[in-house]
Protein backbone atom coordinates (compact mmCIF):
# COMPACT_ATOMS: atom_id res chain seq x y z
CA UNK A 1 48.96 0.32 235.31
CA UNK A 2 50.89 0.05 238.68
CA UNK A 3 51.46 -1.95 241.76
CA UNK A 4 47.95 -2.68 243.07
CA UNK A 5 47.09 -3.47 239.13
CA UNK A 6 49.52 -6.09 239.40
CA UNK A 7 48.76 -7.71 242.81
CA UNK A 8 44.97 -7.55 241.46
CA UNK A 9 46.16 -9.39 238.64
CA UNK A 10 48.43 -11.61 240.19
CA UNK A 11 45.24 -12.55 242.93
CA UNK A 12 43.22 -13.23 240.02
CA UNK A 13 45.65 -15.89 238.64
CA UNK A 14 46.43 -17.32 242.03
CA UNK A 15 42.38 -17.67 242.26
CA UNK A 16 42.21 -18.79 238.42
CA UNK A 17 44.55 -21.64 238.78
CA UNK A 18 43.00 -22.80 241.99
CA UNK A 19 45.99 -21.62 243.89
CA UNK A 20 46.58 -20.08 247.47
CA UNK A 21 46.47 -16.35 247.65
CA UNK A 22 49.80 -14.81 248.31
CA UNK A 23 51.56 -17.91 246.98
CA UNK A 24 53.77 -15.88 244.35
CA UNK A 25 56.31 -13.75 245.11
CA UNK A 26 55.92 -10.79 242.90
CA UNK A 27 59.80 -9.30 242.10
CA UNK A 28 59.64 -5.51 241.14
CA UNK A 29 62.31 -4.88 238.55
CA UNK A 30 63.88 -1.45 239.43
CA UNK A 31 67.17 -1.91 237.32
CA UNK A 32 68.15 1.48 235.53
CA UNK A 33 65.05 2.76 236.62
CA UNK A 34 64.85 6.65 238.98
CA UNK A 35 65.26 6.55 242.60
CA UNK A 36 61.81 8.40 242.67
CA UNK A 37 60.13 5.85 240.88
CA UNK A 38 61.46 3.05 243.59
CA UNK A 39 60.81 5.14 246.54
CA UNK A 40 57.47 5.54 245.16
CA UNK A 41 56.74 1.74 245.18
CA UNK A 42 58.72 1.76 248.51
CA UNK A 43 56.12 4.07 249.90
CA UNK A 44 53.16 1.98 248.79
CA UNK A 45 54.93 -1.26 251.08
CA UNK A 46 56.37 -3.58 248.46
CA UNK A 47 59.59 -5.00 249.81
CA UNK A 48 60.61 -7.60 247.07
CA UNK A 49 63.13 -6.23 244.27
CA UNK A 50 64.92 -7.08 241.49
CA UNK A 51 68.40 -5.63 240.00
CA UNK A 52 70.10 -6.86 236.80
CA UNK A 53 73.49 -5.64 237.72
CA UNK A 54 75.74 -6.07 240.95
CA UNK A 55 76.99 -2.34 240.30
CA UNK A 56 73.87 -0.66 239.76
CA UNK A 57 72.32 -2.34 243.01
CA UNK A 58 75.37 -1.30 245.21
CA UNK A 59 74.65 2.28 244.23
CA UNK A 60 70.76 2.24 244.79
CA UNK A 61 70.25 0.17 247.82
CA UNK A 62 72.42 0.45 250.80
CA UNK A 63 70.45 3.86 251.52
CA UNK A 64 67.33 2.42 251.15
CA UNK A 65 67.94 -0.25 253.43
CA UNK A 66 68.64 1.57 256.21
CA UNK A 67 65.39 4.00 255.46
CA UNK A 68 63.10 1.13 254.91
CA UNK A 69 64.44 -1.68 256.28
CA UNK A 70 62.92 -5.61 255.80
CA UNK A 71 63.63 -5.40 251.97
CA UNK A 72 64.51 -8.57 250.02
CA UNK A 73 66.77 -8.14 247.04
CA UNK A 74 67.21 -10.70 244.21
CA UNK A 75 70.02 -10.44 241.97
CA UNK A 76 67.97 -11.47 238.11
CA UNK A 77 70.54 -10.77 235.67
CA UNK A 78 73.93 -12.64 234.89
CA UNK A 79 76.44 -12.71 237.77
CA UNK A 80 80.57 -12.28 236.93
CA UNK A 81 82.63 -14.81 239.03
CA UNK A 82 84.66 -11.63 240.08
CA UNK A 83 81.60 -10.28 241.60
CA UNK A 84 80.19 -13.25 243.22
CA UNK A 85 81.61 -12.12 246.90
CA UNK A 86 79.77 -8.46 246.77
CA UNK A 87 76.58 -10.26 245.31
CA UNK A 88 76.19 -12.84 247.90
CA UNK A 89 76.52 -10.15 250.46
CA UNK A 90 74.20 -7.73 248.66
CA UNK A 91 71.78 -9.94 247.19
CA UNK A 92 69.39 -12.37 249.71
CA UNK A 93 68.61 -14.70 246.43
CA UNK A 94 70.36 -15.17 243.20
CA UNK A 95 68.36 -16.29 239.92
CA UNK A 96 71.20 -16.60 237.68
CA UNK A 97 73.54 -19.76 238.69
CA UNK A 98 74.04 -20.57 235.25
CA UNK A 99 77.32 -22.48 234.54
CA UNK A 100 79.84 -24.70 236.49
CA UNK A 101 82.77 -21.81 237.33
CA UNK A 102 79.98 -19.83 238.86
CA UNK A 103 78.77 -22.93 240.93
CA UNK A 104 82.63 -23.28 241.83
CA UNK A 105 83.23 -20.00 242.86
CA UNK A 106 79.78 -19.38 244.92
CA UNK A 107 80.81 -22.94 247.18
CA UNK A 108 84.34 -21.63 247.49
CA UNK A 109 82.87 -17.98 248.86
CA UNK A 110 80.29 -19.83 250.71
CA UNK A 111 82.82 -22.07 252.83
CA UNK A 112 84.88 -18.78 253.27
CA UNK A 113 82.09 -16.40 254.71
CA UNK A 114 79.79 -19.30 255.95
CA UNK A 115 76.80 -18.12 254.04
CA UNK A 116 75.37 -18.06 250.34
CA UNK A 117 71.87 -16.77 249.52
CA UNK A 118 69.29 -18.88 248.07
CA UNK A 119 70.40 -19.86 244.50
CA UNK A 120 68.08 -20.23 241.40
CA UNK A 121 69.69 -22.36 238.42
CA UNK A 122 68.50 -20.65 235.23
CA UNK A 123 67.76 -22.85 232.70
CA UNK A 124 67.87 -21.89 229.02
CA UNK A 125 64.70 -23.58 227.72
CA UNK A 126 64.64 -21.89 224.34
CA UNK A 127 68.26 -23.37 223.90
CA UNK A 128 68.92 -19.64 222.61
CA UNK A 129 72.75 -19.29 221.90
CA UNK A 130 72.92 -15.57 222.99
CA UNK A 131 71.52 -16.59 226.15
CA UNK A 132 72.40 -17.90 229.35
CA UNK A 133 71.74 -20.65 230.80
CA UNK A 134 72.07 -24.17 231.58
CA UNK A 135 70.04 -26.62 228.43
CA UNK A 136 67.68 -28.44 229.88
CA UNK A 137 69.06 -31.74 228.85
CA UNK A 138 72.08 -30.98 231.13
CA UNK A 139 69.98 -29.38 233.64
CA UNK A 140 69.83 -32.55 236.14
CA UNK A 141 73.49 -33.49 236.02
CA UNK A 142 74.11 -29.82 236.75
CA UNK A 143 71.12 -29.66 239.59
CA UNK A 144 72.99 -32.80 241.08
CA UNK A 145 76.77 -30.86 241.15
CA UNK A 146 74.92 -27.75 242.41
CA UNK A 147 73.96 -29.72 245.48
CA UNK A 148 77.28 -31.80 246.08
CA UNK A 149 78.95 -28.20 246.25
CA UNK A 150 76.32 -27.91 249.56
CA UNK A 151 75.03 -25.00 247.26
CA UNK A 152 71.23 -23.89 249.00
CA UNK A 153 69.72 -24.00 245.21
CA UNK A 154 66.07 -23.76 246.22
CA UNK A 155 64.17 -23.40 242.42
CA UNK A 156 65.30 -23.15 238.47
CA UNK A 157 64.54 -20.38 236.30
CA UNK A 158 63.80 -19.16 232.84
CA UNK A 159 63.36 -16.31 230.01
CA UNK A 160 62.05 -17.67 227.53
CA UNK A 161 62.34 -16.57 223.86
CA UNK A 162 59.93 -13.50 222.49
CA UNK A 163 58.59 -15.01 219.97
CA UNK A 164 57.39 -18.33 221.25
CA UNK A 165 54.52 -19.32 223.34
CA UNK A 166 55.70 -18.91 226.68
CA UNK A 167 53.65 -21.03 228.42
CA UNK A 168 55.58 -24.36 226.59
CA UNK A 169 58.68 -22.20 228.28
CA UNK A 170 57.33 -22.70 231.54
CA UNK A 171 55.36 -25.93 231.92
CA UNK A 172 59.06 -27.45 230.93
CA UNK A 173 61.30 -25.77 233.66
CA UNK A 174 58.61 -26.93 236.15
CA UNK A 175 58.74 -30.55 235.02
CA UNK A 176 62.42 -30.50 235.29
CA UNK A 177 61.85 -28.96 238.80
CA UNK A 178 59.52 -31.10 239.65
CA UNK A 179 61.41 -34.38 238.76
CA UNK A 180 64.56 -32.99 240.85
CA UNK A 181 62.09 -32.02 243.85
CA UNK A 182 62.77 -28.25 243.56
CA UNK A 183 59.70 -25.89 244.58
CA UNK A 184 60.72 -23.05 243.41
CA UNK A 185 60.32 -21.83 240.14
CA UNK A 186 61.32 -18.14 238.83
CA UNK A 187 59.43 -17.66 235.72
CA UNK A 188 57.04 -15.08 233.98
CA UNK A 189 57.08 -11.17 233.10
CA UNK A 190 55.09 -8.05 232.52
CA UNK A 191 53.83 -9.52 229.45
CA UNK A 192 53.08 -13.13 230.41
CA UNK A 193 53.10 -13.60 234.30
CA UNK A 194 49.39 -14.94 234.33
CA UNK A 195 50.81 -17.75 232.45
CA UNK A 196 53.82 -18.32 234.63
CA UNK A 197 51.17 -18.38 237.39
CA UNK A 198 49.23 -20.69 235.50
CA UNK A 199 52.09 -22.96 235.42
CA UNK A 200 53.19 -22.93 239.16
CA UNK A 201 55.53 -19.57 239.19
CA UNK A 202 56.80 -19.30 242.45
CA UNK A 203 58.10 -16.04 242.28
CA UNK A 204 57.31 -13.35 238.89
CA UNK A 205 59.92 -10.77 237.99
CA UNK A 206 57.60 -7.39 237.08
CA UNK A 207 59.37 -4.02 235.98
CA UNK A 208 57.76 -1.37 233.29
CA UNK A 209 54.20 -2.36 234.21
CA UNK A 210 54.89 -1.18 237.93
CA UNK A 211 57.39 1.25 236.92
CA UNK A 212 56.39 2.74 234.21
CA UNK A 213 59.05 2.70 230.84
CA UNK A 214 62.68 2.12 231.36
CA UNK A 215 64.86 5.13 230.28
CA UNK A 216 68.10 3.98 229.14
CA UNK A 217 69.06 7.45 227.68
């Protein structure tokens, strides 16, 4: 498997579902994963990435900015308030607006630098208590605050729980998007983004099928 497995299989789900080609953003997932690997799919022309952590991505891609240039990096994994002002000026989207004092803080940062990157409100559909995430029977009051902060929160997104049928994961965050008139929706993984696609993913967040096995040693 590898990057032009992927976008073969992510064509094939575009064309399965009777949707434009090119219509979903595939995210590679590079968090805690070797700098060879990443220049590798660097090399090949994807530009779209995904880190987990603010600290890891300040580290890893700074330098490859300036050697590549015209990358887009999307912060996936749970933001810190006390790191919101780094990630809004690493990051050019954010998945993980998932709780009021984050909301706060991102519309206090964005009135004092006069920018904040494309949010996505992740929703926890699975109503897992380990997991973050706003319930999706709060999700429109929260949608509604998002935007009277001026917040730019342009989709919703989900993980949903291992052991259930995903696709029940995803059909619901795209009703709530849909009823709230958000397009974008930030769902689906290497095991189950044909489904996401299926569903209307906007943008699929792919890491060990392009990369190979993470090696957290």
């Amino acid at each position: 498997m590898g990057l032009d497995d992927i976008r073969g299989r992510i064509a094939k789900a575009e064309a399965d579902a009777g949707r434009a080609t090119g219509s979903t953003t595939l995210i590679a997932v590079s968090k805690v994963q070797p700098l060879e690997r990443v220049e590798a799919v660097l090399d090949a022309g994807h530009r779209v990435f995904g880190e987990n952590r603010v600290q890891e991505a300040q580290g890893k891609w700074p330098a490859f900015r300036e050697r590549f240039g015209g990358l887009e990096l999307h912060l996936i994994g749970p933001l810190q308030t006390n790191k919101a002002r780094v990630a809004i000026d690493l990051f050019d989207v954010i998945h993980t607006l998932d709780r009021p004092k984050l909301a706060n803080t991102l519309a206090r940062l964005a009135q004092e630098t006069g920018h904040c990157p494309p949010l996505f409100i992740q929703v926890n559909t699975g109503e897992e208590p380990q997991k973050a995430g706003i319930l999706p029977r709060d999700a429109d009051a929260f949608i509604a605050e998002a935007r009277a902060l001026d917040l730019p929160v342009e989709g919703l997104m989900c993980i949903p729980p291992v052991e259930e049928e995903p696709s029940l994961h995803f059909a619901l965050l795209a009703k709530i998007a849909e009823r709230n008139g958000l397009d974008g929706l930030s769902m689906g993984m290497s095991s189950d983004f044909e489904r996401a696609i299926a569903q209307g993913a906007t943008h699929i967040r792919v890491g060990s099928a392009i990369f190979g096995p993470r090696d957290y040693g």
